[in-house]
C-alpha atoms as a PDB file:
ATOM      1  CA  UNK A   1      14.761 -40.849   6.303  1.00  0.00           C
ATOM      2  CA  UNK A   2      14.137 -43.780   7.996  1.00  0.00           C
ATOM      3  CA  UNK A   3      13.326 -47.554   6.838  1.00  0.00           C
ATOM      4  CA  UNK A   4      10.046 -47.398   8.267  1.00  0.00           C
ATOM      5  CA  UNK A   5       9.143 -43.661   6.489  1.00  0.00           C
ATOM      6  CA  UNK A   6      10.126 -45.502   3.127  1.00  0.00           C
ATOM      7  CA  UNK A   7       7.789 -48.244   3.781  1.00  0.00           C
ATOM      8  CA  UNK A   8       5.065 -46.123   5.048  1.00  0.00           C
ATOM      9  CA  UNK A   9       5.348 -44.067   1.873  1.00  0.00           C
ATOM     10  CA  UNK A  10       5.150 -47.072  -0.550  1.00  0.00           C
ATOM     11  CA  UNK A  11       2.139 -48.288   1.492  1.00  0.00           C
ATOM     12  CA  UNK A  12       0.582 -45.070   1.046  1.00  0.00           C
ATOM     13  CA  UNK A  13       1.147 -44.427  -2.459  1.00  0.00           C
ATOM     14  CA  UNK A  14      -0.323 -48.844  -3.540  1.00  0.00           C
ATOM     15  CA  UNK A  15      -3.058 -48.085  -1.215  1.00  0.00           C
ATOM     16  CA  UNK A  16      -3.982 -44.892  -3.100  1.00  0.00           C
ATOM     17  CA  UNK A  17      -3.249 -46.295  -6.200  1.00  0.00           C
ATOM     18  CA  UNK A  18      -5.634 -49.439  -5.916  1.00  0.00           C
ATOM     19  CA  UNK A  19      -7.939 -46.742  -4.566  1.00  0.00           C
ATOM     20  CA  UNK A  20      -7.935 -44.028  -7.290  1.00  0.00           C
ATOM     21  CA  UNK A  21      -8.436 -47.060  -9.917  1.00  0.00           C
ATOM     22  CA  UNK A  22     -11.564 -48.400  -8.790  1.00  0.00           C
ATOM     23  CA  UNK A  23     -12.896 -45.171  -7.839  1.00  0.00           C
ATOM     24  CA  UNK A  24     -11.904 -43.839 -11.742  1.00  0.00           C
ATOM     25  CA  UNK A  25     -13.643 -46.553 -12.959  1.00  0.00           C
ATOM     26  CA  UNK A  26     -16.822 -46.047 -11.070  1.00  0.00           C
ATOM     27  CA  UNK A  27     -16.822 -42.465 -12.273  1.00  0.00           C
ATOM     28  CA  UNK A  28     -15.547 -42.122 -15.591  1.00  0.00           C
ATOM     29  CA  UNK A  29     -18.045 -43.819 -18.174  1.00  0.00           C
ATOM     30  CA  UNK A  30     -16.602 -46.509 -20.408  1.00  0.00           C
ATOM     31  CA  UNK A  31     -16.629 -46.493 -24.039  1.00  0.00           C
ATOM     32  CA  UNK A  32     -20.120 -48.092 -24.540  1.00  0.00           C
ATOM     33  CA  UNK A  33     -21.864 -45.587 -21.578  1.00  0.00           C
ATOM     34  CA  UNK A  34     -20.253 -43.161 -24.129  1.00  0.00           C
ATOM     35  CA  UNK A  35     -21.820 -44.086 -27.008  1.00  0.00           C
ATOM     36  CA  UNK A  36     -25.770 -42.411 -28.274  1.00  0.00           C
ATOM     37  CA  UNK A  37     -27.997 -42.759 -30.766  1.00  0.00           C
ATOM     38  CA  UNK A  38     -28.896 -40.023 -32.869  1.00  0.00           C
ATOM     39  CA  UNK A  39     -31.552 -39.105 -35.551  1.00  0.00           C
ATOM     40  CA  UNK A  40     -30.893 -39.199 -39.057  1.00  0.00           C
ATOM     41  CA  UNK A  41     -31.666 -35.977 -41.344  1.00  0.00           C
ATOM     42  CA  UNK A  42     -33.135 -35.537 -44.487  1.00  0.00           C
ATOM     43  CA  UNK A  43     -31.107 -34.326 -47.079  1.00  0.00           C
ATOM     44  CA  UNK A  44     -32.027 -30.389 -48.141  1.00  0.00           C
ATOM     45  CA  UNK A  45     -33.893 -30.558 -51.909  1.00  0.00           C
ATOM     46  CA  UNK A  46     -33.477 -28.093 -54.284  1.00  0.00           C
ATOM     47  CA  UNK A  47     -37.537 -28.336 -55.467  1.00  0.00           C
ATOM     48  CA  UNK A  48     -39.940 -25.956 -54.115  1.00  0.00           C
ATOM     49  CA  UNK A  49     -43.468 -27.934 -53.429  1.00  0.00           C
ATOM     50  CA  UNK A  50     -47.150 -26.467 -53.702  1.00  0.00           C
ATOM     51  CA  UNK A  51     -48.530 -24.876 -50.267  1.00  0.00           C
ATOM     52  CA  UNK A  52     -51.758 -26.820 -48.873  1.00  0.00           C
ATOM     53  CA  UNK A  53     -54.730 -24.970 -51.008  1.00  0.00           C
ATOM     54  CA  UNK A  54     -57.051 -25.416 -47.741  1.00  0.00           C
ATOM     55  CA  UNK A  55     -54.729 -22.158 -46.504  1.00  0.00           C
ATOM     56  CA  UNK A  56     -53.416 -20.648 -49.460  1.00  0.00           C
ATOM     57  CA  UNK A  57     -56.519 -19.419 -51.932  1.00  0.00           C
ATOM     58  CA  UNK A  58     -58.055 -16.544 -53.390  1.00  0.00           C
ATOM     59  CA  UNK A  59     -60.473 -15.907 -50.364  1.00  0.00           C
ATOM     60  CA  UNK A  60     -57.806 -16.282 -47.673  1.00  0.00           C
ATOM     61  CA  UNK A  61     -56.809 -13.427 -45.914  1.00  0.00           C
ATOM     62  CA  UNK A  62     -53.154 -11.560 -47.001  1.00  0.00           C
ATOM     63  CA  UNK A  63     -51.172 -10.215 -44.588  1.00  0.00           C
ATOM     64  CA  UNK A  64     -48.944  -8.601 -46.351  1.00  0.00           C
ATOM     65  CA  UNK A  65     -51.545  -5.846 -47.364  1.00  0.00           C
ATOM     66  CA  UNK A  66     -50.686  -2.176 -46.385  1.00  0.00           C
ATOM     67  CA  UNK A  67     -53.548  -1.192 -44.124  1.00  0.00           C
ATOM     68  CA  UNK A  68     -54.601   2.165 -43.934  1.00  0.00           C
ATOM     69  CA  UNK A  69     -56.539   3.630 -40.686  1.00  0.00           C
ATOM     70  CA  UNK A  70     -57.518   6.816 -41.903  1.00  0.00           C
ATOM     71  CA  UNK A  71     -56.587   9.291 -44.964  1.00  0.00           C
ATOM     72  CA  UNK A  72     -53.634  11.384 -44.157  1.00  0.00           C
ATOM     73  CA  UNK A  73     -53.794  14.824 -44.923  1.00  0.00           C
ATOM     74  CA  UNK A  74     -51.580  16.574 -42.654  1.00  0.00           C
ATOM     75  CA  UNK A  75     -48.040  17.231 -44.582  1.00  0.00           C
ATOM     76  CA  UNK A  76     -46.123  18.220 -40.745  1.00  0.00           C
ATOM     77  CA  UNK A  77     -48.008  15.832 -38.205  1.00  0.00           C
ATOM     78  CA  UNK A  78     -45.321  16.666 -35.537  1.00  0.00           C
ATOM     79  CA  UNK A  79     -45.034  20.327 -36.324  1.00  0.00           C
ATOM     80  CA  UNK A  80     -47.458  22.218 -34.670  1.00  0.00           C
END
């Protein structure tokens, strides 16, 4: 190698060195870009309370019911 391919290489590899610095710190985020805000949870309770009455009555309607369409008498409905 020559003298001038040595200092072509070392001007090469500052130049892309002062390059790649900026340019990492335009696009890696910095430790307070990094940092977020998040909400807080309310602890789990063992206590079970009362559903709202206005929903949960006597007269409301339960869907848990078994509803029945018709009577069934047929013992074999798919044998025919």
């Amino acid at each position: 190698m020559k003298k001038k391919d040595i200092s072509v290489i070392i001007v090469v590899a500052v130049v892309s060195a002062v390059v790649s610095y900026f340019l990492s710190g335009v696009l890696i985020s910095s430790a307070v870009d990094r940092k977020q805000a998040v909400e807080t949870v309310e602890p789990i309770v063992a206590g079970f309370t009362e559903p709202d009455k206005r929903y949960f009555n006597q007269t409301s309607v339960n869907p848990t019911q078994t509803i029945v369409i018709s009577p069934e008498t047929n013992p074999n409905p798919f044998k025919n």
